[in-house]
PDB file of N, CA and C in Angstrom:
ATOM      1  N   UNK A   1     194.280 272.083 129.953  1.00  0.00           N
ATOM      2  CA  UNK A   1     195.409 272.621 130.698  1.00  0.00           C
ATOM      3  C   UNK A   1     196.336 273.365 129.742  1.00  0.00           C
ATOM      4  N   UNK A   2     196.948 274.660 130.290  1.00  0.00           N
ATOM      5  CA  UNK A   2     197.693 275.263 128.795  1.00  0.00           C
ATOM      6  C   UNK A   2     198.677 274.593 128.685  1.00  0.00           C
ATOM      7  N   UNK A   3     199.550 274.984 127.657  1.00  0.00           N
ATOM      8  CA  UNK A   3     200.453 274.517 127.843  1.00  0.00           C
ATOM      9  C   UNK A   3     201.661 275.457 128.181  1.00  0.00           C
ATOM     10  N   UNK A   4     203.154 275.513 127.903  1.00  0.00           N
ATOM     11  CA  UNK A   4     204.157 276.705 128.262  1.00  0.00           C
ATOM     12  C   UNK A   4     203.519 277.576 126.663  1.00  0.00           C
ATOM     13  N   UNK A   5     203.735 279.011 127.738  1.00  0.00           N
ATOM     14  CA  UNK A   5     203.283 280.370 126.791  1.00  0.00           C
ATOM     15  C   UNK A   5     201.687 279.848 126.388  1.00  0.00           C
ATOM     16  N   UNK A   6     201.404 279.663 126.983  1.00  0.00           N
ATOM     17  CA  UNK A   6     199.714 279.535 126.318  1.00  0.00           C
ATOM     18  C   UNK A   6     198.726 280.311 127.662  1.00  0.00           C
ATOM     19  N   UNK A   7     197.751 281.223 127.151  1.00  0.00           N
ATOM     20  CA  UNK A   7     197.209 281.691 128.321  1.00  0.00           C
ATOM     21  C   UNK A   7     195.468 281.147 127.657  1.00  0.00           C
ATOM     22  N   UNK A   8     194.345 280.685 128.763  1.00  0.00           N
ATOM     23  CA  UNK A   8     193.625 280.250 128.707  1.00  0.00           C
ATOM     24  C   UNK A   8     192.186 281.175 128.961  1.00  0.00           C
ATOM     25  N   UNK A   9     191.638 281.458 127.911  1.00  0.00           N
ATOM     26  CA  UNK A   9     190.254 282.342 128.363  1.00  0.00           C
ATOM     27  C   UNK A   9     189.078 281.207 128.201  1.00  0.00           C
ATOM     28  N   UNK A  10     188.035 281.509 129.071  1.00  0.00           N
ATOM     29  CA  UNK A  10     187.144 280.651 129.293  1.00  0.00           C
ATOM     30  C   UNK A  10     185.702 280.970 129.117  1.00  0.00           C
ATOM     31  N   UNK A  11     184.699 280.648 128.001  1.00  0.00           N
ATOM     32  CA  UNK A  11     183.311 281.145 127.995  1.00  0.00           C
ATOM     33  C   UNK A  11     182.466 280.131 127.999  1.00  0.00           C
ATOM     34  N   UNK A  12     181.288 280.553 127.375  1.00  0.00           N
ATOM     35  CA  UNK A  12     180.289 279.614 127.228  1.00  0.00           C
ATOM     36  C   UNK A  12     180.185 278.919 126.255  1.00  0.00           C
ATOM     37  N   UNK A  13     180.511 277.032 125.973  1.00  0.00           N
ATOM     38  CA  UNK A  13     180.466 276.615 124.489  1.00  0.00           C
ATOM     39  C   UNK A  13     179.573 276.970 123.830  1.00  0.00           C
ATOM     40  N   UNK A  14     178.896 277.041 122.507  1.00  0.00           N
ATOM     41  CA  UNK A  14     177.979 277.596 122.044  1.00  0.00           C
ATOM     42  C   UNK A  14     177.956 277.148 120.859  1.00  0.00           C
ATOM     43  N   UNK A  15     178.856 276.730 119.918  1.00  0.00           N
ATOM     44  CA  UNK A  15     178.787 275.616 118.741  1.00  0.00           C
ATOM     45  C   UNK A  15     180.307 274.579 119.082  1.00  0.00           C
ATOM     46  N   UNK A  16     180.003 273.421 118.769  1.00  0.00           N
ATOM     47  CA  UNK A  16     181.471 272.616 119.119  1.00  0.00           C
ATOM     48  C   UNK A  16     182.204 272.826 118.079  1.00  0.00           C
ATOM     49  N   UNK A  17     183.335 272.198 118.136  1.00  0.00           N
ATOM     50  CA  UNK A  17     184.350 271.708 117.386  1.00  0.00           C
ATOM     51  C   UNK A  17     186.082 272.788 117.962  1.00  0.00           C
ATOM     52  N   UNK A  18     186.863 272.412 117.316  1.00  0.00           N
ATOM     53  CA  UNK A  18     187.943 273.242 117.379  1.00  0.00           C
ATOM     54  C   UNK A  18     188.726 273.479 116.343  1.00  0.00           C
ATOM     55  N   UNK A  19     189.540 274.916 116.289  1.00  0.00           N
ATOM     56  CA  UNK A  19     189.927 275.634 115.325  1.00  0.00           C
ATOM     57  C   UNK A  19     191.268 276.380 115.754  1.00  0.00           C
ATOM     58  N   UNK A  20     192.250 276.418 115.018  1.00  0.00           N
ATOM     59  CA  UNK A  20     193.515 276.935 114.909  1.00  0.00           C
ATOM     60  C   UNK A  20     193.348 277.739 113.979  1.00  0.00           C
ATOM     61  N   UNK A  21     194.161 279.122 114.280  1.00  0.00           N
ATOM     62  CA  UNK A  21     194.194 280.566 113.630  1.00  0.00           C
ATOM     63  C   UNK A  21     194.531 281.414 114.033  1.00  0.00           C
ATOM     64  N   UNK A  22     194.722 283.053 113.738  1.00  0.00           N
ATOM     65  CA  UNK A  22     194.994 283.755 113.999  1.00  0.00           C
ATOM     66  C   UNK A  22     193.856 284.241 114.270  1.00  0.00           C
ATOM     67  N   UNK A  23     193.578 285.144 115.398  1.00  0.00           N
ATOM     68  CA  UNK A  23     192.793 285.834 116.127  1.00  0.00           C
ATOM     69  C   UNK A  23     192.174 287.400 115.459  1.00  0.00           C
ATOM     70  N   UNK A  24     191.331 287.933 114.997  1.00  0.00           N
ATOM     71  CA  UNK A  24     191.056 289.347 114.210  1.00  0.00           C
ATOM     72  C   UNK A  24     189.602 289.703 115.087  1.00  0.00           C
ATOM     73  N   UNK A  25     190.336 290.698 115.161  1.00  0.00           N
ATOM     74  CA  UNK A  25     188.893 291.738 116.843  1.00  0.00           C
ATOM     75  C   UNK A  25     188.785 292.441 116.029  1.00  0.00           C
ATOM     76  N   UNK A  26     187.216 292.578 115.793  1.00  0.00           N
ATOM     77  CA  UNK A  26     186.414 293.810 114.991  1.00  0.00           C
ATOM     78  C   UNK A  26     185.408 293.945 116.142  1.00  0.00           C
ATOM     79  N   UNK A  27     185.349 295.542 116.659  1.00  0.00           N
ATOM     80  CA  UNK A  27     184.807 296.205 117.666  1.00  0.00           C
ATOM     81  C   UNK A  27     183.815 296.899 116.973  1.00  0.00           C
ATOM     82  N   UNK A  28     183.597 297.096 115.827  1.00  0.00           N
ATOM     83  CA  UNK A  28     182.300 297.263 115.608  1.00  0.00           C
ATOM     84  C   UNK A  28     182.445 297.744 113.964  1.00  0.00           C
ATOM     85  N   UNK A  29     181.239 298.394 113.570  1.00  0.00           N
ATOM     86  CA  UNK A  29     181.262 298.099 111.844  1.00  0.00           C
ATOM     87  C   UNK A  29     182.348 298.823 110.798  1.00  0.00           C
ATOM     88  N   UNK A  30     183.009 300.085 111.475  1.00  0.00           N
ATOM     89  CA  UNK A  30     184.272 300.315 111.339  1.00  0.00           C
ATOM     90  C   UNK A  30     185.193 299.346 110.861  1.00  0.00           C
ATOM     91  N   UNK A  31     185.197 298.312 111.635  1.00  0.00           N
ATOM     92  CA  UNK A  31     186.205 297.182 111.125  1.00  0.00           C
ATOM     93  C   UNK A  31     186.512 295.837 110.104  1.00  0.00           C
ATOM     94  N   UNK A  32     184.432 296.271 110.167  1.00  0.00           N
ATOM     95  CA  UNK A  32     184.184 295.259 108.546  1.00  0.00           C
ATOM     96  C   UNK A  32     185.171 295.093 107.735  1.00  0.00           C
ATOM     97  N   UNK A  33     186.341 295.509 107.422  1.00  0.00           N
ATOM     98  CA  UNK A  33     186.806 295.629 106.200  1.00  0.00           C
ATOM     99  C   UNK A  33     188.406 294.535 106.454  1.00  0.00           C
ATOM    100  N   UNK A  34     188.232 294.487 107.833  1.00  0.00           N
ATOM    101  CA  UNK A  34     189.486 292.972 108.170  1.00  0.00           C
ATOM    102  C   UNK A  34     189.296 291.756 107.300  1.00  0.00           C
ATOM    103  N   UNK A  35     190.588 291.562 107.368  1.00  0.00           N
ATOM    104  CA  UNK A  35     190.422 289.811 106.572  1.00  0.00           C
ATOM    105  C   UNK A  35     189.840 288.870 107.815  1.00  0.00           C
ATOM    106  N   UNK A  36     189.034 288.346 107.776  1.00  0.00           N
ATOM    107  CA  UNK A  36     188.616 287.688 108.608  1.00  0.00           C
ATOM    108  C   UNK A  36     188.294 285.727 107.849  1.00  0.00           C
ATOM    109  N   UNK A  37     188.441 285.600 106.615  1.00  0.00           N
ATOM    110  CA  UNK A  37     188.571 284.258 106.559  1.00  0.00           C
ATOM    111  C   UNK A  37     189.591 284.068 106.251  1.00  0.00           C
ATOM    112  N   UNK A  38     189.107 282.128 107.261  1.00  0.00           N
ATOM    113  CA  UNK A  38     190.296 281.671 107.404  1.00  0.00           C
ATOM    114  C   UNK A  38     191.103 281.919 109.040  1.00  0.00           C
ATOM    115  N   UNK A  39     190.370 282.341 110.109  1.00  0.00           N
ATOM    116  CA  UNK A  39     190.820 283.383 111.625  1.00  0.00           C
ATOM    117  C   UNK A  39     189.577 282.861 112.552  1.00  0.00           C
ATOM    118  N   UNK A  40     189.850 283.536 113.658  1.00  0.00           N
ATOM    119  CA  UNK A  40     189.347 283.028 114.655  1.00  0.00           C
ATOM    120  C   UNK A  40     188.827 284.606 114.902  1.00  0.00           C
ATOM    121  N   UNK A  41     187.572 285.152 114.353  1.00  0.00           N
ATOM    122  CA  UNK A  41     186.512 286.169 113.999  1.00  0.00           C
ATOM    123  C   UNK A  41     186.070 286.227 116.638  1.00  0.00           C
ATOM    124  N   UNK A  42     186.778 287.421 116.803  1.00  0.00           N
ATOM    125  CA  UNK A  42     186.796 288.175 118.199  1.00  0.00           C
ATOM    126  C   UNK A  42     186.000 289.654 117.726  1.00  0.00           C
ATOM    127  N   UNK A  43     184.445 289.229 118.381  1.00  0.00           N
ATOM    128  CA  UNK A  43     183.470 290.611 118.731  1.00  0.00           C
ATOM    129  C   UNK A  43     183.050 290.677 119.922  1.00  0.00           C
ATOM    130  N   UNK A  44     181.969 292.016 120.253  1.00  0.00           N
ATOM    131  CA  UNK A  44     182.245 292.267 121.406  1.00  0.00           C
ATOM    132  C   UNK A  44     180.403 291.651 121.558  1.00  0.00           C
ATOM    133  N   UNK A  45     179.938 291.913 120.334  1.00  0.00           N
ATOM    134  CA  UNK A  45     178.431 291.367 120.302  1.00  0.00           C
ATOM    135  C   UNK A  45     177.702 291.149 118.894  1.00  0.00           C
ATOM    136  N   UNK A  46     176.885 290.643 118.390  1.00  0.00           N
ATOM    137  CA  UNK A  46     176.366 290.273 117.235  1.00  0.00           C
ATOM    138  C   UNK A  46     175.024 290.562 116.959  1.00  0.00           C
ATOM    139  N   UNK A  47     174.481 290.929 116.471  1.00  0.00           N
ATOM    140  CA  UNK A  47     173.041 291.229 116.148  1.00  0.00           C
ATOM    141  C   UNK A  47     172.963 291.195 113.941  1.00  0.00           C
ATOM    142  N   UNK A  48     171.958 291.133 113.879  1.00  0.00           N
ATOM    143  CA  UNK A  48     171.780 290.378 112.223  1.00  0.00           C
ATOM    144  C   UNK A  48     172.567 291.271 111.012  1.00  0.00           C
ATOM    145  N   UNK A  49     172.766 292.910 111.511  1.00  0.00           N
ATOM    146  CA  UNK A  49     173.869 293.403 111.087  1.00  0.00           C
ATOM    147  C   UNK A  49     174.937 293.035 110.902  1.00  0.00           C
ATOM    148  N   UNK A  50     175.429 291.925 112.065  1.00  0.00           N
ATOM    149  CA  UNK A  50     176.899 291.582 111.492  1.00  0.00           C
ATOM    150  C   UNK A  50     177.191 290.170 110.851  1.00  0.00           C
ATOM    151  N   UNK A  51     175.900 289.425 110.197  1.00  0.00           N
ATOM    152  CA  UNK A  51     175.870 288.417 109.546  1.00  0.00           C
ATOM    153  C   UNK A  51     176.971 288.359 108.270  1.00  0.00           C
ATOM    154  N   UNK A  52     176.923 289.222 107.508  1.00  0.00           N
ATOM    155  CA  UNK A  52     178.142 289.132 106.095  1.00  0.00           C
ATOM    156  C   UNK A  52     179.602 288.879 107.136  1.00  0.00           C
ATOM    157  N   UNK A  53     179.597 289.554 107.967  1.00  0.00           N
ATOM    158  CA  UNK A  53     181.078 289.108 108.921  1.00  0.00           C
ATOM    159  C   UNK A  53     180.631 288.192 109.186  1.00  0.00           C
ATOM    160  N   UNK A  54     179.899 287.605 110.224  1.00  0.00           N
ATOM    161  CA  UNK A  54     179.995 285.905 110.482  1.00  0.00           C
ATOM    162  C   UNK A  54     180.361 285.171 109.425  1.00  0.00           C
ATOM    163  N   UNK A  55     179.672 285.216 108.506  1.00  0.00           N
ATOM    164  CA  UNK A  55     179.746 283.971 107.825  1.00  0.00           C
ATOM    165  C   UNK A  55     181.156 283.571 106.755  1.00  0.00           C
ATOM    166  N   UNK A  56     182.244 284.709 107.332  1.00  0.00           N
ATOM    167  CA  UNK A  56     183.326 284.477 106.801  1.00  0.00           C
ATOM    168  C   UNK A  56     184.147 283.811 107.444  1.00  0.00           C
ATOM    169  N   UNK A  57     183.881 283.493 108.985  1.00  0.00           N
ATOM    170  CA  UNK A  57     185.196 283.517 109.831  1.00  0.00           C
ATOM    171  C   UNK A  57     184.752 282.141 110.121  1.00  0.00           C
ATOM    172  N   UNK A  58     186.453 281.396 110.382  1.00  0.00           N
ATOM    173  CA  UNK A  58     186.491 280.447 110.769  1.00  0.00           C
ATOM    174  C   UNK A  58     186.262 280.168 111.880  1.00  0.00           C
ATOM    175  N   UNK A  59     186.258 280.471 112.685  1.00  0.00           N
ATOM    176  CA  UNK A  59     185.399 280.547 114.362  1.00  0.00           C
ATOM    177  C   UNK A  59     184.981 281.565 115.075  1.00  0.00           C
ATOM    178  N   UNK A  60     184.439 281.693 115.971  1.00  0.00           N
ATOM    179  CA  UNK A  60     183.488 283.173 116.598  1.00  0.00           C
ATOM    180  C   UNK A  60     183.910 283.224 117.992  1.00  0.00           C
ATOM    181  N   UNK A  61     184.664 283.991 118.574  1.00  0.00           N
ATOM    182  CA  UNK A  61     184.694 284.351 120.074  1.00  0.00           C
ATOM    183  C   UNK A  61     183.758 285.795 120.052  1.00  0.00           C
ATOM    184  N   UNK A  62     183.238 285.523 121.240  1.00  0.00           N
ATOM    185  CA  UNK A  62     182.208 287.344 121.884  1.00  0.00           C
ATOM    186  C   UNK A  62     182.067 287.497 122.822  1.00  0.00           C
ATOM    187  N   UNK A  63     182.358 288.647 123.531  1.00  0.00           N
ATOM    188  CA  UNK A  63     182.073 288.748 124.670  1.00  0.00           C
ATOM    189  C   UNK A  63     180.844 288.593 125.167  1.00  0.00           C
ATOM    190  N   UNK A  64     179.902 289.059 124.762  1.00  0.00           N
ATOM    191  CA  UNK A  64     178.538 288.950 125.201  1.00  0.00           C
ATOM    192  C   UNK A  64     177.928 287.752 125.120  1.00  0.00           C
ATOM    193  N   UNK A  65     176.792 287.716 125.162  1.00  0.00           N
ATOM    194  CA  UNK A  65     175.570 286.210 124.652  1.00  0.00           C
ATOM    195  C   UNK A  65     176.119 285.699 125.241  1.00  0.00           C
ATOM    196  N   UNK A  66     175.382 284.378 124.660  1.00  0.00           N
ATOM    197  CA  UNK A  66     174.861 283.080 125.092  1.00  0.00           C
ATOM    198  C   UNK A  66     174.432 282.115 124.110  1.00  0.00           C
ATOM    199  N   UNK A  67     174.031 281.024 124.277  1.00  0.00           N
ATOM    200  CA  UNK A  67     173.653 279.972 123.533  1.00  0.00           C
ATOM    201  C   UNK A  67     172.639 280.484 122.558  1.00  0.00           C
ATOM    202  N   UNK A  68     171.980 281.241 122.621  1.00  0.00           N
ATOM    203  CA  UNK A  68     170.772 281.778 121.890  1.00  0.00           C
ATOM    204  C   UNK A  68     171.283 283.033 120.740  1.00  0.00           C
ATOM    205  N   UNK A  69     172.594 283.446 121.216  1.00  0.00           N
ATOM    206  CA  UNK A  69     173.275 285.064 120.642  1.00  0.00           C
ATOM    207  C   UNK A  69     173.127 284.695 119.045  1.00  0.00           C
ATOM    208  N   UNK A  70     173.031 285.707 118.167  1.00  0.00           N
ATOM    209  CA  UNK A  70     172.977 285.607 116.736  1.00  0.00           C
ATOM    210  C   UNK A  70     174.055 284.872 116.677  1.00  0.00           C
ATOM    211  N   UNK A  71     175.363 285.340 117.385  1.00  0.00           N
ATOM    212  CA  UNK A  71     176.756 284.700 116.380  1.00  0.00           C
ATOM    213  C   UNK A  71     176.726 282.881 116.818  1.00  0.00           C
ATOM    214  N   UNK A  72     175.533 282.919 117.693  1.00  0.00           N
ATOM    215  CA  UNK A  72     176.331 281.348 118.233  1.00  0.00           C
ATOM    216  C   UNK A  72     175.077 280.823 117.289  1.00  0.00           C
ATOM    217  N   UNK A  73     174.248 280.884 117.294  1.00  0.00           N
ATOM    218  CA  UNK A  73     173.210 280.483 116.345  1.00  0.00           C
ATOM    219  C   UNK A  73     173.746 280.334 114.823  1.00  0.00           C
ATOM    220  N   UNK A  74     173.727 281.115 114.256  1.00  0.00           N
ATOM    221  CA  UNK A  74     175.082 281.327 113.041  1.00  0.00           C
ATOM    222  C   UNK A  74     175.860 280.199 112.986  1.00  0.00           C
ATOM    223  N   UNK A  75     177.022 280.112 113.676  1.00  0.00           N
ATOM    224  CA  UNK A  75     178.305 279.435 113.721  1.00  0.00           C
ATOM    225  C   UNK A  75     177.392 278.107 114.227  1.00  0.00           C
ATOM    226  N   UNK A  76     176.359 277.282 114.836  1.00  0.00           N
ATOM    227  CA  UNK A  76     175.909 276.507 114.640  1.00  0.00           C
ATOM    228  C   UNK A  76     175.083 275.926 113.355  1.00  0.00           C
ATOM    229  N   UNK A  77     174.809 276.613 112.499  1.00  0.00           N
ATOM    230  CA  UNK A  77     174.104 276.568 111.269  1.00  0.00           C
ATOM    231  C   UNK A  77     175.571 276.317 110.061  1.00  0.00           C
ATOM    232  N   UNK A  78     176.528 277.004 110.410  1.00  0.00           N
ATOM    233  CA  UNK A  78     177.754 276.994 109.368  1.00  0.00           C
ATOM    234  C   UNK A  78     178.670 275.776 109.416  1.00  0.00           C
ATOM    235  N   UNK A  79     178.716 275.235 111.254  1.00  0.00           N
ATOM    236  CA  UNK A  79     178.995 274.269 111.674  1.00  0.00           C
ATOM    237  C   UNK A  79     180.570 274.492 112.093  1.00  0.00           C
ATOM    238  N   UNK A  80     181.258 276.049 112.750  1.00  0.00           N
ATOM    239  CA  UNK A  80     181.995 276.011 112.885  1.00  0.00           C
ATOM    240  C   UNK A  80     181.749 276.573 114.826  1.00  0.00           C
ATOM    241  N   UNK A  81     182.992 276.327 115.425  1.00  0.00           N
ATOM    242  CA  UNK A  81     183.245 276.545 116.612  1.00  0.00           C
ATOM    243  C   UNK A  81     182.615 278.245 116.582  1.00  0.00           C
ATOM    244  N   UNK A  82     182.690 278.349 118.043  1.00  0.00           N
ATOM    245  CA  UNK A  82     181.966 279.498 118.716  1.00  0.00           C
ATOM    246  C   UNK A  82     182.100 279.458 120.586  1.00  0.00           C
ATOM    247  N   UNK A  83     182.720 280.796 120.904  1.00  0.00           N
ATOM    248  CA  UNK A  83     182.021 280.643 122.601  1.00  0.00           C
ATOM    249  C   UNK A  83     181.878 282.030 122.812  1.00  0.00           C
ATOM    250  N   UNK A  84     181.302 282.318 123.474  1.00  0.00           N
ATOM    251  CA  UNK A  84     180.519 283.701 124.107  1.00  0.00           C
ATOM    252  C   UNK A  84     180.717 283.709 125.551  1.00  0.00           C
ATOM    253  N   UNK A  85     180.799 284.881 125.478  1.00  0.00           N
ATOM    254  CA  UNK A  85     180.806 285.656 127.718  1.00  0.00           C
ATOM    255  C   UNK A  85     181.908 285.294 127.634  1.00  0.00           C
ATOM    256  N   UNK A  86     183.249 285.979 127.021  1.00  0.00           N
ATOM    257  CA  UNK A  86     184.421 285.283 127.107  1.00  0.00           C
ATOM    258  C   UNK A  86     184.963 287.026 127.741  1.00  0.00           C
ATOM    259  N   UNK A  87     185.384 287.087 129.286  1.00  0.00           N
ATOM    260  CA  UNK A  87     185.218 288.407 129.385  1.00  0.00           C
ATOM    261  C   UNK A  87     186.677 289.046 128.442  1.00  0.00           C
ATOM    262  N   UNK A  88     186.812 290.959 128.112  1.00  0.00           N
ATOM    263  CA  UNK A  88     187.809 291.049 127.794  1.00  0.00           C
ATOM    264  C   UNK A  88     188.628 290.323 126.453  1.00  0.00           C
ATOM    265  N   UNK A  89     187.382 289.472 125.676  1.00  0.00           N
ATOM    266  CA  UNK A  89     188.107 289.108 124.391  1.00  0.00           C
ATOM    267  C   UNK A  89     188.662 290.418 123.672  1.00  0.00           C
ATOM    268  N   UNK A  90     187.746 291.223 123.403  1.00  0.00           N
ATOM    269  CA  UNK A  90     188.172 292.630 122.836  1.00  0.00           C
ATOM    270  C   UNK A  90     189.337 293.102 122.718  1.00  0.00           C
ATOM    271  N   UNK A  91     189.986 292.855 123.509  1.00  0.00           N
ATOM    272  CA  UNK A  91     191.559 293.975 124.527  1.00  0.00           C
ATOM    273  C   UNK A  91     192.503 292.508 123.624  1.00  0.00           C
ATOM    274  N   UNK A  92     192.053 291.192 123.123  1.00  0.00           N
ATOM    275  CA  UNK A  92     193.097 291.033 122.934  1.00  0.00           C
ATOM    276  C   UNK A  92     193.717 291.300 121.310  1.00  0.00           C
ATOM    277  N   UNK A  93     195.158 291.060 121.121  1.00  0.00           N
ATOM    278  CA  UNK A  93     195.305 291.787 119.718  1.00  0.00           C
ATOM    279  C   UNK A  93     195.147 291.371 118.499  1.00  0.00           C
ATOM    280  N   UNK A  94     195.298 291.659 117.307  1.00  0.00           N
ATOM    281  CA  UNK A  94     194.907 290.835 115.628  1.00  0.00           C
ATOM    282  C   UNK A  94     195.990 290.185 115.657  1.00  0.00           C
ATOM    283  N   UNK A  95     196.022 289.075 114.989  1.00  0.00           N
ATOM    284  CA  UNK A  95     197.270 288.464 114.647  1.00  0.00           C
ATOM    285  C   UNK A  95     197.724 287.190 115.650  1.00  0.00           C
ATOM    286  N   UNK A  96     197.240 286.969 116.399  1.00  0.00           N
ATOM    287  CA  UNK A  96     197.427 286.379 117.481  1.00  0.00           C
ATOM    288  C   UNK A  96     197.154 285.265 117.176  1.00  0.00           C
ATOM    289  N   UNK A  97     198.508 284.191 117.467  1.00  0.00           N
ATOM    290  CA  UNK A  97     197.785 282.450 117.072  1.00  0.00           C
ATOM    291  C   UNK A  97     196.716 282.518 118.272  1.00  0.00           C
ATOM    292  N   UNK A  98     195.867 281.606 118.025  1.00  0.00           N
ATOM    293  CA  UNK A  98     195.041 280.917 118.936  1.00  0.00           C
ATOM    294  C   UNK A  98     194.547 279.869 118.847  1.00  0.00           C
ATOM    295  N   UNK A  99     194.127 278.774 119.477  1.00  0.00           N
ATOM    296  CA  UNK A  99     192.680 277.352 119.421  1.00  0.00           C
ATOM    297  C   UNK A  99     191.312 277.690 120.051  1.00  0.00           C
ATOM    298  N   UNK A 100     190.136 277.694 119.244  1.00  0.00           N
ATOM    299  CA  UNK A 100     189.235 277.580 120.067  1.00  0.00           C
ATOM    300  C   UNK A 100     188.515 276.142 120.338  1.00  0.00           C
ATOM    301  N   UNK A 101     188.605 276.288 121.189  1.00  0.00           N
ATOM    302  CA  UNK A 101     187.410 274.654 122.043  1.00  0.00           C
ATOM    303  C   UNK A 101     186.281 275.325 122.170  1.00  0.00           C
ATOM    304  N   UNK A 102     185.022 274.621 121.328  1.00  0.00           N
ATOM    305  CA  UNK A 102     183.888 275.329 120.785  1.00  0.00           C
ATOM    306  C   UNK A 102     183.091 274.376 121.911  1.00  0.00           C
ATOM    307  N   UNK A 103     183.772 273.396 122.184  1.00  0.00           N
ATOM    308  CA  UNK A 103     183.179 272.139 122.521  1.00  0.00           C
ATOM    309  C   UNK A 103     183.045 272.446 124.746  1.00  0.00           C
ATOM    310  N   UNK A 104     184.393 272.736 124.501  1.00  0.00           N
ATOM    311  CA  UNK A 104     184.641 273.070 125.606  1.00  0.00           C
ATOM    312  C   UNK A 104     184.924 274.354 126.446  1.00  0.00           C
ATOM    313  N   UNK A 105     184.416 275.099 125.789  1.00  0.00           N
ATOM    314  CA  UNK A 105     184.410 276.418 126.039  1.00  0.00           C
ATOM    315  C   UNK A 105     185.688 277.673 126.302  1.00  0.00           C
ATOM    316  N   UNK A 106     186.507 277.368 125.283  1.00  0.00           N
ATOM    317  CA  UNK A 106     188.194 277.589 126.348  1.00  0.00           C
ATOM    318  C   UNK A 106     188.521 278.017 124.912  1.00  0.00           C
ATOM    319  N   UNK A 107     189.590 279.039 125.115  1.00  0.00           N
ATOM    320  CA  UNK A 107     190.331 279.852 123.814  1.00  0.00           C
ATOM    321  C   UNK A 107     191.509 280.011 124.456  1.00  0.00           C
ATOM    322  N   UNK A 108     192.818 278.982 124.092  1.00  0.00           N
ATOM    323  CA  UNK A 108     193.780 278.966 124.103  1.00  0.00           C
ATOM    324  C   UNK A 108     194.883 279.785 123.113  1.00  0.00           C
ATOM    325  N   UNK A 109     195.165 280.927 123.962  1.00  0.00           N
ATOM    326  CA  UNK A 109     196.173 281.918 123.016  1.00  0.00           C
ATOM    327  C   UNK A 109     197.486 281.544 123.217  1.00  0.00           C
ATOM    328  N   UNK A 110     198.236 282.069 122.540  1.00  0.00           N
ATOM    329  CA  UNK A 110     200.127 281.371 122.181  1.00  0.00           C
ATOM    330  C   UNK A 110     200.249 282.670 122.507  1.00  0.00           C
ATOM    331  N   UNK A 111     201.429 282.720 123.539  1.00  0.00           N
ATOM    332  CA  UNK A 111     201.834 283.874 123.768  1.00  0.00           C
ATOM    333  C   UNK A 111     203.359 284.147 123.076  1.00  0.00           C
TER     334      UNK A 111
END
């Protein structure tokens, strides 16, 4: 349940656990060059190209995939949170506190 100023996006769990951070959207390889450890790592999709980015970020939101997607596979091997089909992660902005529930499929942003 959020809490006040908290807005709630909802995907598919895909590795458990949960993670506090700031939020960093890289839309595609253009953006490689974000700080991303230590954040809550927002793409729009993953394929083995964007492995050197995975394996920096402290948790993985994506719009796309599924349980099977490179990034959730990944972030299960690293052992950090992950959820996918999260629609519209993209649109939201860098910098942004957030929690992800890896467990429970839910990315709680601080507004």
């Amino acid at each position: 349940m959020p809490r006040n100023n908290e807005e709630v996006q909802e995907g598919i769990p895909t590795s458990t656990g949960i993670f506090t951070g700031e939020l960093v959207v890289v839309k595609g390889y253009e953006d490689f060059n974000k700080k991303v450890e230590g954040n809550i790592l927002v793409i729009p999709f993953s394929d083995v190209g964007w492995t050197p980015l995975l394996v920096r970020a402290g948790a993985i939101v994506s719009e796309s995939g599924g349980i099977l997607s490179h990034a959730s596979i990944l972030a299960r091997e690293l052992s950090i949170p992950a959820i996918s089909s999260v629609d519209n992660a993209c649109n939201l902005k860098d910098g942004t506190k957030a929690v992800i529930d890896g467990t429970n499929g839910k990315l709680f942003i601080k507004n």
